[in-house]
PDB file of N, CA and C in Angstrom:
ATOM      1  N   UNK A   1       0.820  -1.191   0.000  1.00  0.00           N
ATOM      2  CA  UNK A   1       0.000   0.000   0.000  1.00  0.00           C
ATOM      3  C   UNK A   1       0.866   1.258   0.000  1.00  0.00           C
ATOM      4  N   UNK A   2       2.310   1.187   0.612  1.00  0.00           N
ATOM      5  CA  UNK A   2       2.718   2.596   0.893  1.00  0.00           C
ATOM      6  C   UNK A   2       3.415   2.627  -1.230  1.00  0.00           C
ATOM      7  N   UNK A   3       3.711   1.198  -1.512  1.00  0.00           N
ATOM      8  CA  UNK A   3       4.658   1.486  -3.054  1.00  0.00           C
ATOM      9  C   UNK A   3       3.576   2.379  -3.500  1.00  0.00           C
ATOM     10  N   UNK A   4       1.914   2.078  -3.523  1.00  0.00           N
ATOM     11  CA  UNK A   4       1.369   2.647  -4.196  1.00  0.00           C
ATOM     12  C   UNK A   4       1.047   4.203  -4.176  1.00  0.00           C
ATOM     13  N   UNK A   5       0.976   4.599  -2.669  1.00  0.00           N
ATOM     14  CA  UNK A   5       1.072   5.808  -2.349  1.00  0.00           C
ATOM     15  C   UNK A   5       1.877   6.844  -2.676  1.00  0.00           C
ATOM     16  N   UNK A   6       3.208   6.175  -2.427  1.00  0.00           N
ATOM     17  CA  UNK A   6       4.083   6.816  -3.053  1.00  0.00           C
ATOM     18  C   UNK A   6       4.555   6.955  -4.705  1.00  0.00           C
ATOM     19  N   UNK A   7       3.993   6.380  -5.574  1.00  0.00           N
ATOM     20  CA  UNK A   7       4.263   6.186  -6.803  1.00  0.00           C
ATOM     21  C   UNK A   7       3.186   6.776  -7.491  1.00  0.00           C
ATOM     22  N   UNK A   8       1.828   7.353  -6.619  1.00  0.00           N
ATOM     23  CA  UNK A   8       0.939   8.214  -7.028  1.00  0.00           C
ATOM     24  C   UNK A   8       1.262   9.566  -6.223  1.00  0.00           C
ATOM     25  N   UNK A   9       2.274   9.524  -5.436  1.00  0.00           N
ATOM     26  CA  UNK A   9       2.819  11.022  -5.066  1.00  0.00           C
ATOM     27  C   UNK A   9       3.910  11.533  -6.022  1.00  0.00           C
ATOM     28  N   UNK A  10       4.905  10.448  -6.497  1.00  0.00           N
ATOM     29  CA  UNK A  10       5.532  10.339  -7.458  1.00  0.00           C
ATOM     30  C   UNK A  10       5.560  10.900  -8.379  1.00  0.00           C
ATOM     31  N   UNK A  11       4.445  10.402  -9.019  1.00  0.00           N
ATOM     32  CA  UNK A  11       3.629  10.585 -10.278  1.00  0.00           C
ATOM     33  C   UNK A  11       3.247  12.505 -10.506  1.00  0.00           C
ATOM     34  N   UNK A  12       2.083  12.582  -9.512  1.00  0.00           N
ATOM     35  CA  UNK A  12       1.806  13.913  -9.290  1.00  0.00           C
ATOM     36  C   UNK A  12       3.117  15.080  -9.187  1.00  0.00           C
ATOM     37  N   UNK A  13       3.667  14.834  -8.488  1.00  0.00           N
ATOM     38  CA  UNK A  13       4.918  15.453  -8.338  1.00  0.00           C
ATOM     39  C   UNK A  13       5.642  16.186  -9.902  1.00  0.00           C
ATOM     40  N   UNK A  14       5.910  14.721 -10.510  1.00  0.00           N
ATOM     41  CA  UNK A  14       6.758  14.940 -11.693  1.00  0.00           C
ATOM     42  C   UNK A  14       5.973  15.457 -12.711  1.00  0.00           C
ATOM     43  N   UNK A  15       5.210  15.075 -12.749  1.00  0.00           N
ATOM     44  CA  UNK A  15       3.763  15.995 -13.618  1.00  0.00           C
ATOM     45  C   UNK A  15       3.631  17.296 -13.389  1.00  0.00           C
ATOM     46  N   UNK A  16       3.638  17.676 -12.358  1.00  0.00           N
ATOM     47  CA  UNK A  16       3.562  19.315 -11.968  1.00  0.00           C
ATOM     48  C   UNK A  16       4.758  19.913 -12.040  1.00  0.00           C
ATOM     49  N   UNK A  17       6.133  19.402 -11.960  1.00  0.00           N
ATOM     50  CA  UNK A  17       7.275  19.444 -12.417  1.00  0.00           C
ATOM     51  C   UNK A  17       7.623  20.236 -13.710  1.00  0.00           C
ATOM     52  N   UNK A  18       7.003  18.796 -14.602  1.00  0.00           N
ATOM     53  CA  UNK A  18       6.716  19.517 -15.952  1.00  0.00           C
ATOM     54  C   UNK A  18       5.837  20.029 -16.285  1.00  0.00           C
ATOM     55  N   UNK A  19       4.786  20.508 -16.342  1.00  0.00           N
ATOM     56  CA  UNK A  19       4.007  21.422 -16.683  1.00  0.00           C
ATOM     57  C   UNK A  19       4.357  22.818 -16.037  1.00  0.00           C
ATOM     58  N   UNK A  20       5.266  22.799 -14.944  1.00  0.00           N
ATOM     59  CA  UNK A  20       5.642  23.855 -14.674  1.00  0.00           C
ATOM     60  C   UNK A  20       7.126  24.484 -15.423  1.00  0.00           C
ATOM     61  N   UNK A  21       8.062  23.381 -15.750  1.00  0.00           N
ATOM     62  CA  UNK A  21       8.701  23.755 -16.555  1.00  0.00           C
ATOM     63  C   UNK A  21       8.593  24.556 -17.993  1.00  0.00           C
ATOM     64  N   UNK A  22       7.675  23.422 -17.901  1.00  0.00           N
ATOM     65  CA  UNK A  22       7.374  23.867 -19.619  1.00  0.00           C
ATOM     66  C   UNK A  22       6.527  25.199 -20.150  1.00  0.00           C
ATOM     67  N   UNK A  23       5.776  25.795 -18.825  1.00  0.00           N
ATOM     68  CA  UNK A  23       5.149  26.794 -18.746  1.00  0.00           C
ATOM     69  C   UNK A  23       6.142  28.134 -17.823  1.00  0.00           C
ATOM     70  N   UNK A  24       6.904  27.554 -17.729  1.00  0.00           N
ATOM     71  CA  UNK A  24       8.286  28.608 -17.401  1.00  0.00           C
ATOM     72  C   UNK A  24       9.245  28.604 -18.648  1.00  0.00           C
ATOM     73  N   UNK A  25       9.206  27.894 -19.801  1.00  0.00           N
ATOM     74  CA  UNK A  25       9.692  28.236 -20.685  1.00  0.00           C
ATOM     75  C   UNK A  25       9.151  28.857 -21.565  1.00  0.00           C
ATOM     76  N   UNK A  26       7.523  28.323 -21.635  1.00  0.00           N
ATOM     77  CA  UNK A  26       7.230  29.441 -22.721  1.00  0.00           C
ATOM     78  C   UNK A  26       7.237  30.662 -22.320  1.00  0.00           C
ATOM     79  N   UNK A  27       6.783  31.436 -21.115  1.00  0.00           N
ATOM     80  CA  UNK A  27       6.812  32.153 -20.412  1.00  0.00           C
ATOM     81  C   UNK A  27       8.020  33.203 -20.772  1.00  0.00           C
ATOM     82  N   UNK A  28       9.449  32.568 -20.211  1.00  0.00           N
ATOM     83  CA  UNK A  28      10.473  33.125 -20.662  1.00  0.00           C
ATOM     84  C   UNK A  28      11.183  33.828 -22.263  1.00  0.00           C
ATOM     85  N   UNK A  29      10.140  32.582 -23.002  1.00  0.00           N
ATOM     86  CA  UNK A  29      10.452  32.877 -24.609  1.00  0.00           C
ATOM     87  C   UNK A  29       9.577  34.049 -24.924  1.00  0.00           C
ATOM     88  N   UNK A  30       8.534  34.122 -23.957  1.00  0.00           N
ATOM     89  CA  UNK A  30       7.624  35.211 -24.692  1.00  0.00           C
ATOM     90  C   UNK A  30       8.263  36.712 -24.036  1.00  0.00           C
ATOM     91  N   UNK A  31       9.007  36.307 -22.534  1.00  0.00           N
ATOM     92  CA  UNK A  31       9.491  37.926 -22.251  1.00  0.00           C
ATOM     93  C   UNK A  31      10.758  37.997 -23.438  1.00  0.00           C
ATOM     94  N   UNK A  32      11.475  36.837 -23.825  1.00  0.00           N
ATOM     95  CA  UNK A  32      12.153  37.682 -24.824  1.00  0.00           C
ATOM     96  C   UNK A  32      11.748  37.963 -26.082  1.00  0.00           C
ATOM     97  N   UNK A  33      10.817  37.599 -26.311  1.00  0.00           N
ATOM     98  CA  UNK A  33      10.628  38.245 -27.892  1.00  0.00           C
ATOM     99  C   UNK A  33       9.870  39.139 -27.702  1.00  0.00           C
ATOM    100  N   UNK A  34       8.956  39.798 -26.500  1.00  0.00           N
ATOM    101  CA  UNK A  34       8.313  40.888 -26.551  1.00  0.00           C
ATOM    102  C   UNK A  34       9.664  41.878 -26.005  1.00  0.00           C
ATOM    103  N   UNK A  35       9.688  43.294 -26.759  1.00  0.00           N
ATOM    104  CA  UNK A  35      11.155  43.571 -26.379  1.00  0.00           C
ATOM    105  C   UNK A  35      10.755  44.915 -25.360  1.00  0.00           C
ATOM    106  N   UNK A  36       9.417  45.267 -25.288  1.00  0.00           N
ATOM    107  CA  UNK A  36       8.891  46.600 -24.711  1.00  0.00           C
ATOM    108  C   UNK A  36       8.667  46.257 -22.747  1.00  0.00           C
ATOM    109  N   UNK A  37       8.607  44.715 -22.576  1.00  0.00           N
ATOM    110  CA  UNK A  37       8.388  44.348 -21.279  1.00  0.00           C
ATOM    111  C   UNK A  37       9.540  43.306 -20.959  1.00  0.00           C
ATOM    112  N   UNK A  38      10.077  43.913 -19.436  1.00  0.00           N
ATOM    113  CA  UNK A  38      10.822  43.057 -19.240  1.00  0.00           C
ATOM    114  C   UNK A  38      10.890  42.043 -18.196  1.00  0.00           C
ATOM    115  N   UNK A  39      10.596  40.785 -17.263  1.00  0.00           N
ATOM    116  CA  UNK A  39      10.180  39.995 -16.587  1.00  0.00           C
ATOM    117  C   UNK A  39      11.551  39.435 -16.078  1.00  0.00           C
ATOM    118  N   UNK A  40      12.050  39.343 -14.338  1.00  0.00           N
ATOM    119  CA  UNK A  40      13.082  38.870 -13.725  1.00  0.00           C
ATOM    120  C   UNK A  40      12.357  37.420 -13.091  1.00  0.00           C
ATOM    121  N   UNK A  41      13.687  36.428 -13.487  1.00  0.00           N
ATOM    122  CA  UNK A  41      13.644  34.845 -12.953  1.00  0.00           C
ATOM    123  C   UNK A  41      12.580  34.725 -12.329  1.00  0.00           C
ATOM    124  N   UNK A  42      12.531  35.343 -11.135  1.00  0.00           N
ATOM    125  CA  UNK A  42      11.535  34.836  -9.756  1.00  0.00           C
ATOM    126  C   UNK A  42      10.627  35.270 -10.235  1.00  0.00           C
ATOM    127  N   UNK A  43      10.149  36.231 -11.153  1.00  0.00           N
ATOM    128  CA  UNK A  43       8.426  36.784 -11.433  1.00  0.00           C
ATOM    129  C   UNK A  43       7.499  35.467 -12.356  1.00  0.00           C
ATOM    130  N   UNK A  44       8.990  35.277 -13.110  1.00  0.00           N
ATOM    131  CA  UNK A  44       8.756  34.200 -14.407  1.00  0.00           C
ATOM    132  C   UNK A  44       8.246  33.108 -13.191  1.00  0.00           C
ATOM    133  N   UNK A  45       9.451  32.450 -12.711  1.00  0.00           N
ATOM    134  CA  UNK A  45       8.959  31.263 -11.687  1.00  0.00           C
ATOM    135  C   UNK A  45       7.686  31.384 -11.092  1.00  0.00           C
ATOM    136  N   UNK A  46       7.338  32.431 -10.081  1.00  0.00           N
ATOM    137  CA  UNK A  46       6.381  32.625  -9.664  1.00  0.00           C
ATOM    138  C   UNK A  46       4.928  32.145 -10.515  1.00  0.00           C
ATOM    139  N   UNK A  47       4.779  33.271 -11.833  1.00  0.00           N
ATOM    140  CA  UNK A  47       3.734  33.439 -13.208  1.00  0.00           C
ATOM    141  C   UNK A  47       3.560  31.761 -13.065  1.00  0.00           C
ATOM    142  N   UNK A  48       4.623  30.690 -13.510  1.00  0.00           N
ATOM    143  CA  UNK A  48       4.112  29.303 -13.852  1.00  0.00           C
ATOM    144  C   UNK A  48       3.680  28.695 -12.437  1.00  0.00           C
ATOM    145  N   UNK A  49       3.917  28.294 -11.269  1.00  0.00           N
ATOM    146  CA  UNK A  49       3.868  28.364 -10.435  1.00  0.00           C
ATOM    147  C   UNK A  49       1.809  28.432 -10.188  1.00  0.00           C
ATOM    148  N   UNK A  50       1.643  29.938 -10.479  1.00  0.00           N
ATOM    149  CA  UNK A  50       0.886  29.979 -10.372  1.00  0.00           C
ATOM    150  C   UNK A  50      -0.450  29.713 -11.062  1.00  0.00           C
ATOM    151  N   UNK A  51       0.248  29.532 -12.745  1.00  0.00           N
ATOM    152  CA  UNK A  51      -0.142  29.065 -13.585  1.00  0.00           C
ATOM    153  C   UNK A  51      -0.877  27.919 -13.347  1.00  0.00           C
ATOM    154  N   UNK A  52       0.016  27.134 -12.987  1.00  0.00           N
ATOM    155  CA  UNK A  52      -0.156  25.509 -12.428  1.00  0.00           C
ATOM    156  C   UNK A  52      -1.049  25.208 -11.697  1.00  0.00           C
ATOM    157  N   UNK A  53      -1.265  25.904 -10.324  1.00  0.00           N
ATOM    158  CA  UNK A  53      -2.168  25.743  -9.672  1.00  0.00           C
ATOM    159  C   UNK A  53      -3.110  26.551 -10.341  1.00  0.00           C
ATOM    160  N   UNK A  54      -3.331  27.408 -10.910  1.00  0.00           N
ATOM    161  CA  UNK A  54      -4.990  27.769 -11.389  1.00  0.00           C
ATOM    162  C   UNK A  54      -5.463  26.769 -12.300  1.00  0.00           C
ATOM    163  N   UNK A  55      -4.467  26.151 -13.625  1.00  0.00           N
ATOM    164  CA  UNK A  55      -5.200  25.366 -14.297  1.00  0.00           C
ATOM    165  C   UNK A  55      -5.515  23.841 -13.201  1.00  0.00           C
ATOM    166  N   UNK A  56      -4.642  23.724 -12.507  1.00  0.00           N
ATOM    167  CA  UNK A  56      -5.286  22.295 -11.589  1.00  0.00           C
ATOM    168  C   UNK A  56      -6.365  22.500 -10.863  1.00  0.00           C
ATOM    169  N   UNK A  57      -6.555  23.954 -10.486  1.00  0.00           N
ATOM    170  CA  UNK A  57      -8.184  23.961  -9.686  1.00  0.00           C
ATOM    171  C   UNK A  57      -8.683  24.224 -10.852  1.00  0.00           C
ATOM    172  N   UNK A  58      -8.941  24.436 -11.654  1.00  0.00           N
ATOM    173  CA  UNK A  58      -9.840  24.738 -12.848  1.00  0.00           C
ATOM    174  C   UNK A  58      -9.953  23.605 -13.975  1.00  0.00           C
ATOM    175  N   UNK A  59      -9.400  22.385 -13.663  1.00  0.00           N
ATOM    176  CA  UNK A  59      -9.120  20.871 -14.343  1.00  0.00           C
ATOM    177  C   UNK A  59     -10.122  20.244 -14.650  1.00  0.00           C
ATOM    178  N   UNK A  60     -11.130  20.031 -15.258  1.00  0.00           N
ATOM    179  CA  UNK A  60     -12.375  19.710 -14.973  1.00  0.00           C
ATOM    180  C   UNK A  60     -12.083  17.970 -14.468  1.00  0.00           C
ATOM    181  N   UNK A  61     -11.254  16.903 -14.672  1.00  0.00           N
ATOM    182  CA  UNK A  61     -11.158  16.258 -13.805  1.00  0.00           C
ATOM    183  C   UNK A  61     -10.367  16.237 -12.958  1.00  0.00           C
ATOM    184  N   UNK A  62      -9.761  17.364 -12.149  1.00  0.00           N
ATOM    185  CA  UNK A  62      -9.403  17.456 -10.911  1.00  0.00           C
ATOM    186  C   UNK A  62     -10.723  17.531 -10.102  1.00  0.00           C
ATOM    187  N   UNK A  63     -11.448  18.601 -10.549  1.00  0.00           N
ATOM    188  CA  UNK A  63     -12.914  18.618 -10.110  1.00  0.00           C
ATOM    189  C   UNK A  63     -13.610  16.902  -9.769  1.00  0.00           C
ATOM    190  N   UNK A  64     -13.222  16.751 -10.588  1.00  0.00           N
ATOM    191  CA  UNK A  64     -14.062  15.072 -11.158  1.00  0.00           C
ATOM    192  C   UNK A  64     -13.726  14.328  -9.845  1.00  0.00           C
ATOM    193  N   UNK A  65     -12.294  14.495 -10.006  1.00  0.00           N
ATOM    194  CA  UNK A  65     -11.574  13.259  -8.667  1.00  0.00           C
ATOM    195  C   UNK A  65     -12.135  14.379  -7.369  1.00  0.00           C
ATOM    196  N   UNK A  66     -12.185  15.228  -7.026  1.00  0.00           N
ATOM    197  CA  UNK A  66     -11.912  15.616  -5.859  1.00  0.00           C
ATOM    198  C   UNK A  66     -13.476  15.118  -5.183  1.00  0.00           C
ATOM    199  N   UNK A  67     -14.397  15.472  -6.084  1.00  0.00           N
ATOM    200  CA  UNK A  67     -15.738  15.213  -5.233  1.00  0.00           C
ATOM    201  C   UNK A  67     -16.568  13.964  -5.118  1.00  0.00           C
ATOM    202  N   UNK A  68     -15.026  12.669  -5.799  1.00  0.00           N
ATOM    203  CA  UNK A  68     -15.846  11.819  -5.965  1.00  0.00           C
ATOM    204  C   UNK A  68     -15.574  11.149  -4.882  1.00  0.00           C
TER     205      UNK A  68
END
């Protein structure tokens, strides 16, 4: 029971990992090609970060799992 626990904490983990990466990169590509605004590391980090958690409360099956 705990392999499984942990391999669905695992799981979640590395998933939010990347989607946060990957939404800190586009992020970053877009402060450089917009050349009129300029965005420092931690704002960028922060932006996905927060990114992340709005689209996971707004998931329609995060919704799904949470109330079931």
């Amino acid at each position: 029971m705990k392999n499984a626990r942990l391999n669905k904490v695992l799981f979640v983990t590395s998933a939010a990992f990347i989607d946060i990466f990957f939404t800190f990169l586009s992020v970053y590509i877009a402060d450089l090609l917009v050349s009129g605004i300029t965005v420092s590391i931690l704002v960028v980090t922060l932006l996905s970060v927060l990114f992340f958690l709005m689209e996971s409360a707004l998931d329609s099956e995060f919704l799904r799992k949470k109330t079931s």
